[in-house]
PDB file of N, CA and C in Angstrom:
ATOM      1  N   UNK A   1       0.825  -1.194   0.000  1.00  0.00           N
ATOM      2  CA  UNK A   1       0.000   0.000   0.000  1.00  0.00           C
ATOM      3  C   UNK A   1       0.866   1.252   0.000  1.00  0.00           C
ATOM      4  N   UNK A   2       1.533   0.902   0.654  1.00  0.00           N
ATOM      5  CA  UNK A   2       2.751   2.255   1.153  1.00  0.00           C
ATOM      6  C   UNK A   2       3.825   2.681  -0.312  1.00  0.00           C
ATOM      7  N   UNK A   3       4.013   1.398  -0.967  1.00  0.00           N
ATOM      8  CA  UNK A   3       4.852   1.867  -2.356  1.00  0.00           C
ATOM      9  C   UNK A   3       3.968   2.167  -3.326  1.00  0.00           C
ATOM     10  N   UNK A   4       2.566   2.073  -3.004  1.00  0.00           N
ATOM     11  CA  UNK A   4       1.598   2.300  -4.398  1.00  0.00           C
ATOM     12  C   UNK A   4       1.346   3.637  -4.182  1.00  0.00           C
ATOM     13  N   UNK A   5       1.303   4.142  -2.974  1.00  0.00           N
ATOM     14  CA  UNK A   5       1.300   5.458  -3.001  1.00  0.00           C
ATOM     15  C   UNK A   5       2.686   6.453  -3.421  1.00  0.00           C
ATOM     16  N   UNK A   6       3.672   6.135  -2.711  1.00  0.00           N
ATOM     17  CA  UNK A   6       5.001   6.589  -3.096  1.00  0.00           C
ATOM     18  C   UNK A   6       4.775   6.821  -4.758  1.00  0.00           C
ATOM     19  N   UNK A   7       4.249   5.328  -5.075  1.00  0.00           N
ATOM     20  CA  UNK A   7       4.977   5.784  -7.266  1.00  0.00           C
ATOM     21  C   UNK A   7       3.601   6.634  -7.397  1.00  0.00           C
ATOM     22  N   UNK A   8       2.354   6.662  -6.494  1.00  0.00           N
ATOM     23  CA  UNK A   8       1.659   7.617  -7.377  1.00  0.00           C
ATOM     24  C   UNK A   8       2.398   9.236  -6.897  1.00  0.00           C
ATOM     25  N   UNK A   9       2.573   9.079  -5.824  1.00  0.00           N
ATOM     26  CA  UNK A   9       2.801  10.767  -5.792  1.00  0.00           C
ATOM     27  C   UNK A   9       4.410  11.009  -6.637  1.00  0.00           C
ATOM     28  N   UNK A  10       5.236  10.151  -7.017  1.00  0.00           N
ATOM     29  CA  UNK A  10       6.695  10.470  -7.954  1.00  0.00           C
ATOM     30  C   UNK A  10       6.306  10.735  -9.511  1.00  0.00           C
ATOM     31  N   UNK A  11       4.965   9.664  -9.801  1.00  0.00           N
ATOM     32  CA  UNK A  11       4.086   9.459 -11.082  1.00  0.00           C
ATOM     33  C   UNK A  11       4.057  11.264 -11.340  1.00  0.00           C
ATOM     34  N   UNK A  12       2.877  11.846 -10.003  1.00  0.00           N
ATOM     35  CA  UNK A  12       2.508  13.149  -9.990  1.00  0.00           C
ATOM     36  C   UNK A  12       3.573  14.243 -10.639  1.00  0.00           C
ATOM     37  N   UNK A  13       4.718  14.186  -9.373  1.00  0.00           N
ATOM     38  CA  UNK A  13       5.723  15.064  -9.378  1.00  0.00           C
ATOM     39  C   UNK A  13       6.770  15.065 -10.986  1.00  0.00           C
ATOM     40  N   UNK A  14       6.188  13.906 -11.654  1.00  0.00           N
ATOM     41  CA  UNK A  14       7.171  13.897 -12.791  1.00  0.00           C
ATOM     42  C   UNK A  14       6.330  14.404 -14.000  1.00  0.00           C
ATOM     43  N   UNK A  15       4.954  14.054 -14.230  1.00  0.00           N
ATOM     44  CA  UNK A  15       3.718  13.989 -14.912  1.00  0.00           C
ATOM     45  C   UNK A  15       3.207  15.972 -15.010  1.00  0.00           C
ATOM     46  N   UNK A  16       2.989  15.918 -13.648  1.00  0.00           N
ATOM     47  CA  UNK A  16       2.472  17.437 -13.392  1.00  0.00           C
ATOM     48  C   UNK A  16       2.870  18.678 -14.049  1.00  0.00           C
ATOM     49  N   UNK A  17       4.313  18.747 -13.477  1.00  0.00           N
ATOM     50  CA  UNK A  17       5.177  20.025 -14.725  1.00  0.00           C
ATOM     51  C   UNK A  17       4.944  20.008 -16.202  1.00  0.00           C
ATOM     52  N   UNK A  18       4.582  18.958 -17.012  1.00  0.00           N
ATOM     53  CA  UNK A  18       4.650  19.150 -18.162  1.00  0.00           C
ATOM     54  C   UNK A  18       3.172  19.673 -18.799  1.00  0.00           C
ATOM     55  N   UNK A  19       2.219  19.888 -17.289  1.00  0.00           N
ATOM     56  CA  UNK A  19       0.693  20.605 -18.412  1.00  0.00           C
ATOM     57  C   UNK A  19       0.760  21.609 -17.488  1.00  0.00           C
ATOM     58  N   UNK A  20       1.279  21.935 -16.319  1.00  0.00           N
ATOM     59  CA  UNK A  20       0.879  23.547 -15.470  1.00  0.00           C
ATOM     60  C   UNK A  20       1.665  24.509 -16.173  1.00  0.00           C
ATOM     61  N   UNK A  21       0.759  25.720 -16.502  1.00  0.00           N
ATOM     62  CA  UNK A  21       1.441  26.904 -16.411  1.00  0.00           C
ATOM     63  C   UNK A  21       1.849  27.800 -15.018  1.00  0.00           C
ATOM     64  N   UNK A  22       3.104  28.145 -14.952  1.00  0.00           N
ATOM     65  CA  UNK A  22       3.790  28.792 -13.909  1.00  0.00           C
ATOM     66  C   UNK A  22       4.552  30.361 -14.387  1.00  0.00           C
ATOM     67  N   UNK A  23       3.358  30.378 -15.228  1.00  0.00           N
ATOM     68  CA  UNK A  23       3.745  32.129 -15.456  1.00  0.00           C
ATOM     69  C   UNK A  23       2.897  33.197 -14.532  1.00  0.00           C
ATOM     70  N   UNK A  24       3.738  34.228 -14.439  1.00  0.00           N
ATOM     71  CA  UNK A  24       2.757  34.963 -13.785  1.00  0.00           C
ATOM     72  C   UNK A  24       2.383  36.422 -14.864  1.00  0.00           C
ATOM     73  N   UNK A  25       1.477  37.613 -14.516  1.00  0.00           N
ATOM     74  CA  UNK A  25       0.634  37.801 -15.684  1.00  0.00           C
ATOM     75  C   UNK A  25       1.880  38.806 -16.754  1.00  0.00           C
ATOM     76  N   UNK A  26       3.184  39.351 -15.982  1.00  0.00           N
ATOM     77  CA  UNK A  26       3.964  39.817 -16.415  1.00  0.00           C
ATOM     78  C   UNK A  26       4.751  39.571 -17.783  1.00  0.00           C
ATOM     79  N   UNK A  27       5.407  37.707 -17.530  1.00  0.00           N
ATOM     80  CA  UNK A  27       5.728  36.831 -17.709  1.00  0.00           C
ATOM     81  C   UNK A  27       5.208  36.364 -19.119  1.00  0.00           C
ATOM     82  N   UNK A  28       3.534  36.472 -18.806  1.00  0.00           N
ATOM     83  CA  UNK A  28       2.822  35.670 -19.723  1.00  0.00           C
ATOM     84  C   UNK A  28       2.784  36.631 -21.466  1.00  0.00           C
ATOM     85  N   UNK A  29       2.635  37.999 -20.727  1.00  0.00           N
ATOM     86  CA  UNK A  29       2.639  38.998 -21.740  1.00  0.00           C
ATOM     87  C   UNK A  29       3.610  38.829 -22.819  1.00  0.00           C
ATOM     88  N   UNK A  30       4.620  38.941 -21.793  1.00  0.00           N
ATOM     89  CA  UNK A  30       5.938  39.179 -22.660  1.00  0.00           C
ATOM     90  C   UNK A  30       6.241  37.653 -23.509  1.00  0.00           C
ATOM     91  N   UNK A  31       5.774  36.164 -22.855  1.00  0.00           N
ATOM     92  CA  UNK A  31       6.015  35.005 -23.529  1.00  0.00           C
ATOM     93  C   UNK A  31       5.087  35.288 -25.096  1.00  0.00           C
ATOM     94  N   UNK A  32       3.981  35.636 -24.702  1.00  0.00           N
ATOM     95  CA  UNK A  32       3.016  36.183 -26.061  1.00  0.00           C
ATOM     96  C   UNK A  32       3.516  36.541 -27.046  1.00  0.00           C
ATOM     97  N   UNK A  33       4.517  37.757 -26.755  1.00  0.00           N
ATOM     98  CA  UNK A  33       5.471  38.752 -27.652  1.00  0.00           C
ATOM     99  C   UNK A  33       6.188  38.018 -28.758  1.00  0.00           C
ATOM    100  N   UNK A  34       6.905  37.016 -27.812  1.00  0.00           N
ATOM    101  CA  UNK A  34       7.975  36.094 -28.153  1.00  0.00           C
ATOM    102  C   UNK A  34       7.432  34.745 -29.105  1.00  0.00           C
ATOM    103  N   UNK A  35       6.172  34.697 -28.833  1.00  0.00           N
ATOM    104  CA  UNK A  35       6.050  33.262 -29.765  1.00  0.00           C
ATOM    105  C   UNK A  35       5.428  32.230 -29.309  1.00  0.00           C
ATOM    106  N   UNK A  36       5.475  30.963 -29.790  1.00  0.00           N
ATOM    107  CA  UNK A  36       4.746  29.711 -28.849  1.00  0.00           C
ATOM    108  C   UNK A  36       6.028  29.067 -28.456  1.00  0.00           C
ATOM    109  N   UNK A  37       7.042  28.911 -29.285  1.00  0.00           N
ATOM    110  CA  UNK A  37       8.710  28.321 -28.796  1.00  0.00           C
ATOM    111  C   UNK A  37       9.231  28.719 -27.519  1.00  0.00           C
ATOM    112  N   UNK A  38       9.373  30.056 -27.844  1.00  0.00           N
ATOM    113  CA  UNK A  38      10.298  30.883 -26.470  1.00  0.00           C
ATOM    114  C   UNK A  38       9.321  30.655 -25.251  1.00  0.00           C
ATOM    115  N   UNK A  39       7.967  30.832 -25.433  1.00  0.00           N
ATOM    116  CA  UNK A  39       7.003  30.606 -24.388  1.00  0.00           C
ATOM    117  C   UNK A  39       7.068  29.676 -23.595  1.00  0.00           C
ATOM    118  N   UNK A  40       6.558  28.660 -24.473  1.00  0.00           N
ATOM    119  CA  UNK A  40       7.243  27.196 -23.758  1.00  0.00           C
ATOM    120  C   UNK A  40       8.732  27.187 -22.715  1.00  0.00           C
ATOM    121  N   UNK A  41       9.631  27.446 -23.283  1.00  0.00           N
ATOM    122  CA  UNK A  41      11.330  27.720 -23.085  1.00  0.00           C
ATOM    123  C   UNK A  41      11.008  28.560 -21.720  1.00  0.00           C
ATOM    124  N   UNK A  42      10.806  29.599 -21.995  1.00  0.00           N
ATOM    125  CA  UNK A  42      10.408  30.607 -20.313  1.00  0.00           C
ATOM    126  C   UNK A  42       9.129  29.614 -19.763  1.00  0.00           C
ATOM    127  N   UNK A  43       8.375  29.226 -19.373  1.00  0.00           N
ATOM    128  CA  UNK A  43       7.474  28.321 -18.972  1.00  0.00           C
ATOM    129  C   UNK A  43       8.425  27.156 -18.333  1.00  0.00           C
ATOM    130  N   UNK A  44       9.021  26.491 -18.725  1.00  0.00           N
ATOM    131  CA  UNK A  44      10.055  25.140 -18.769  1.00  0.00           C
ATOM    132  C   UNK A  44      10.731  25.886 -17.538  1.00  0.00           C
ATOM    133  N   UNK A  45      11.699  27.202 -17.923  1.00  0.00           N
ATOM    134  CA  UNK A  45      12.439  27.616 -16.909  1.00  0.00           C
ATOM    135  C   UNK A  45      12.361  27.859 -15.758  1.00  0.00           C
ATOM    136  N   UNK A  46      10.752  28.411 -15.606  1.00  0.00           N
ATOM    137  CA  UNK A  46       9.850  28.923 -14.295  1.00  0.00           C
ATOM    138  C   UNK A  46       9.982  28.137 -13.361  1.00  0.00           C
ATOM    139  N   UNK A  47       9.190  26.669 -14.243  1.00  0.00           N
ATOM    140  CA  UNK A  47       9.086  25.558 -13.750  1.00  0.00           C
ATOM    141  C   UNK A  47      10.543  24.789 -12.968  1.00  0.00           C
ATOM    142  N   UNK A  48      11.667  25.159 -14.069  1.00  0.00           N
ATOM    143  CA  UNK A  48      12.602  24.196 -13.638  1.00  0.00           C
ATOM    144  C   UNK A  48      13.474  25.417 -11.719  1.00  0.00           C
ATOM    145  N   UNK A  49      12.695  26.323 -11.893  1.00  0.00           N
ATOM    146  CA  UNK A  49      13.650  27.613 -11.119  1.00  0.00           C
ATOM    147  C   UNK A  49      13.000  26.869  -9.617  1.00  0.00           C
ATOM    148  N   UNK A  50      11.154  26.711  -9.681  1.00  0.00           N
ATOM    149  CA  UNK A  50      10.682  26.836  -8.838  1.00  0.00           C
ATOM    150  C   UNK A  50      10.608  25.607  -8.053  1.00  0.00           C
ATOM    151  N   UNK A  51      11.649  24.403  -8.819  1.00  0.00           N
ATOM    152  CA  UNK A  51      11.253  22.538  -7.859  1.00  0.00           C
ATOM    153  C   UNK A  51      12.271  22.465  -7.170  1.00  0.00           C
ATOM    154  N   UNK A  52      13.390  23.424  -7.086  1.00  0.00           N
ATOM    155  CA  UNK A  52      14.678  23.331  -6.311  1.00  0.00           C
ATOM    156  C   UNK A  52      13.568  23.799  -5.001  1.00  0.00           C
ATOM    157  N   UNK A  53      13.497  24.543  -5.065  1.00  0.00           N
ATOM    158  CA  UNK A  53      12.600  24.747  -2.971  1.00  0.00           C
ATOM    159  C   UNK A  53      11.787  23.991  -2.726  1.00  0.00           C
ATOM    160  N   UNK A  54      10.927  23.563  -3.723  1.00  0.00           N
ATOM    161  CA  UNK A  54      10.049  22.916  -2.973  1.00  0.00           C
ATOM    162  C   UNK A  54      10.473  21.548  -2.855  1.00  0.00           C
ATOM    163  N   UNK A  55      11.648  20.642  -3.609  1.00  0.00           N
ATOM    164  CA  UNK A  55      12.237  19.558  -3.283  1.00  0.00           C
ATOM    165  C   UNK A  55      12.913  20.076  -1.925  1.00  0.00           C
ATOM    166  N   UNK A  56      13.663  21.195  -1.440  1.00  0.00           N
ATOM    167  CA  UNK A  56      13.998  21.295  -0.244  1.00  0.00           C
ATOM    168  C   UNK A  56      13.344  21.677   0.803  1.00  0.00           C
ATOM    169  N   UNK A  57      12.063  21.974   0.401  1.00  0.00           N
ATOM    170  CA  UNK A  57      11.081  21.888   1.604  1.00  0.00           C
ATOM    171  C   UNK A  57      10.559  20.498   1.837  1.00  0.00           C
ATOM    172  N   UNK A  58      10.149  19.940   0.671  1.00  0.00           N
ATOM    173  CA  UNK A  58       9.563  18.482   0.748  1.00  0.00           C
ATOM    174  C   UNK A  58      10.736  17.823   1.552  1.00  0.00           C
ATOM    175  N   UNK A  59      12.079  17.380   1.777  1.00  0.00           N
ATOM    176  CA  UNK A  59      13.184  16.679   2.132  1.00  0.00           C
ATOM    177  C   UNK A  59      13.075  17.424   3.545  1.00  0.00           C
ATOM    178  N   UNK A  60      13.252  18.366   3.716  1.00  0.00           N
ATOM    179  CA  UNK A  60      13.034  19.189   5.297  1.00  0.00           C
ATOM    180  C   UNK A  60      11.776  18.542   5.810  1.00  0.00           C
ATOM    181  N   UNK A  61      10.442  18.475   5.217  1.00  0.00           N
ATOM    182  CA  UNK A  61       9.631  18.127   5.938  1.00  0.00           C
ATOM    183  C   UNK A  61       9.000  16.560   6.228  1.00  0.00           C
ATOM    184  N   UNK A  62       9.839  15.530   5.051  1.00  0.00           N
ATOM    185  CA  UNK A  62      10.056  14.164   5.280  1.00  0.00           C
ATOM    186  C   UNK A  62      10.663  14.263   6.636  1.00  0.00           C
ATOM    187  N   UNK A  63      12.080  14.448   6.223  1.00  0.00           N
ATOM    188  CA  UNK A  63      12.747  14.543   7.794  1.00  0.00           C
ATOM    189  C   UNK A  63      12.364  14.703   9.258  1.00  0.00           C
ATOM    190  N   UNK A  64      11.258  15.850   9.148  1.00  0.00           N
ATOM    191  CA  UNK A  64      10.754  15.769  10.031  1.00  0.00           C
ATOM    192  C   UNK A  64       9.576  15.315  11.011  1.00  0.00           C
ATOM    193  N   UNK A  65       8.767  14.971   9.409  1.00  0.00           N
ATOM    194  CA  UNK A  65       7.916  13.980  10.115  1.00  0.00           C
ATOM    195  C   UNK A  65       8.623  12.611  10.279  1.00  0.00           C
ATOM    196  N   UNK A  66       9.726  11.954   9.934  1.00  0.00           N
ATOM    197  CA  UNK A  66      10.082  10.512  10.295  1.00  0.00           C
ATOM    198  C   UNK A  66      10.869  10.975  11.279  1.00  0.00           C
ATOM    199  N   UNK A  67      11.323  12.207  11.919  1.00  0.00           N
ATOM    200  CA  UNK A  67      11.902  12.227  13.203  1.00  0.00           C
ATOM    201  C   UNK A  67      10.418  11.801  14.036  1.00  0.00           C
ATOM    202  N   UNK A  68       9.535  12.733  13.915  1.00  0.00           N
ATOM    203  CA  UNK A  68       8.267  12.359  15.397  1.00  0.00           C
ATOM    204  C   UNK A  68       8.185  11.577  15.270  1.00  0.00           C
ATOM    205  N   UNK A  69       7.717  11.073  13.550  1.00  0.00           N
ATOM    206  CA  UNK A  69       7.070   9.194  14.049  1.00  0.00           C
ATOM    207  C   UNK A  69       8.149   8.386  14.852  1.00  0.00           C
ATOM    208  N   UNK A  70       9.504   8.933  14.950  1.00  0.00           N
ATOM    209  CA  UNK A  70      10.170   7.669  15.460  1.00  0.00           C
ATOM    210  C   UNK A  70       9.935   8.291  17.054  1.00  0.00           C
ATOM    211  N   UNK A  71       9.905   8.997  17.218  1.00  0.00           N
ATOM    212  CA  UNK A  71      10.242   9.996  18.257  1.00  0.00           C
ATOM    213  C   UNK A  71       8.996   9.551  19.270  1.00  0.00           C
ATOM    214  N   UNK A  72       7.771   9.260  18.615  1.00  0.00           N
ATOM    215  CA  UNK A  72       6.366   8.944  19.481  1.00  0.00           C
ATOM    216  C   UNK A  72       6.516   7.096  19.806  1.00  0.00           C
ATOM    217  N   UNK A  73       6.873   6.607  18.505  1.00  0.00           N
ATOM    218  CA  UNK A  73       7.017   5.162  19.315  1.00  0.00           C
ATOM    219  C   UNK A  73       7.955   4.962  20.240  1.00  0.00           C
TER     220      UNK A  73
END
């Protein structure tokens, strides 16, 4: 049960980036300007700028929930 969830949420995290837009309305204007190529390209980048924190929040907050769970038994 425990690894069927794991591959769905890695499934998510790998799957997800490639249909969200992560522009904001500044961003989006100026991707317009530029084309459907470059758009994509700045889109891709947003994306690739913004999984460095939240992989280091996600790893900070594994950590810390398998500290309590060990911590309560």
């Amino acid at each position: 049960m425990k690894k069927g969830i794991v591959l769905l949420l890695v499934m998510m995290v790998l799957v997800l980036p490639f249909y969200t837009q992560a522009q904001c309305s500044i961003c989006t204007k100026t991707a317009m300007q530029l084309g459907e190529g470059p758009a994509k390209g700045l889109n891709a980048g947003i994306l690739y700028l913004m999984a460095t924190p939240l992989a280091i929040m996600g790893i900070i907050g594994f950590r810390w929930w398998k500290r309590e769970k060990s911590a309560v038994v």
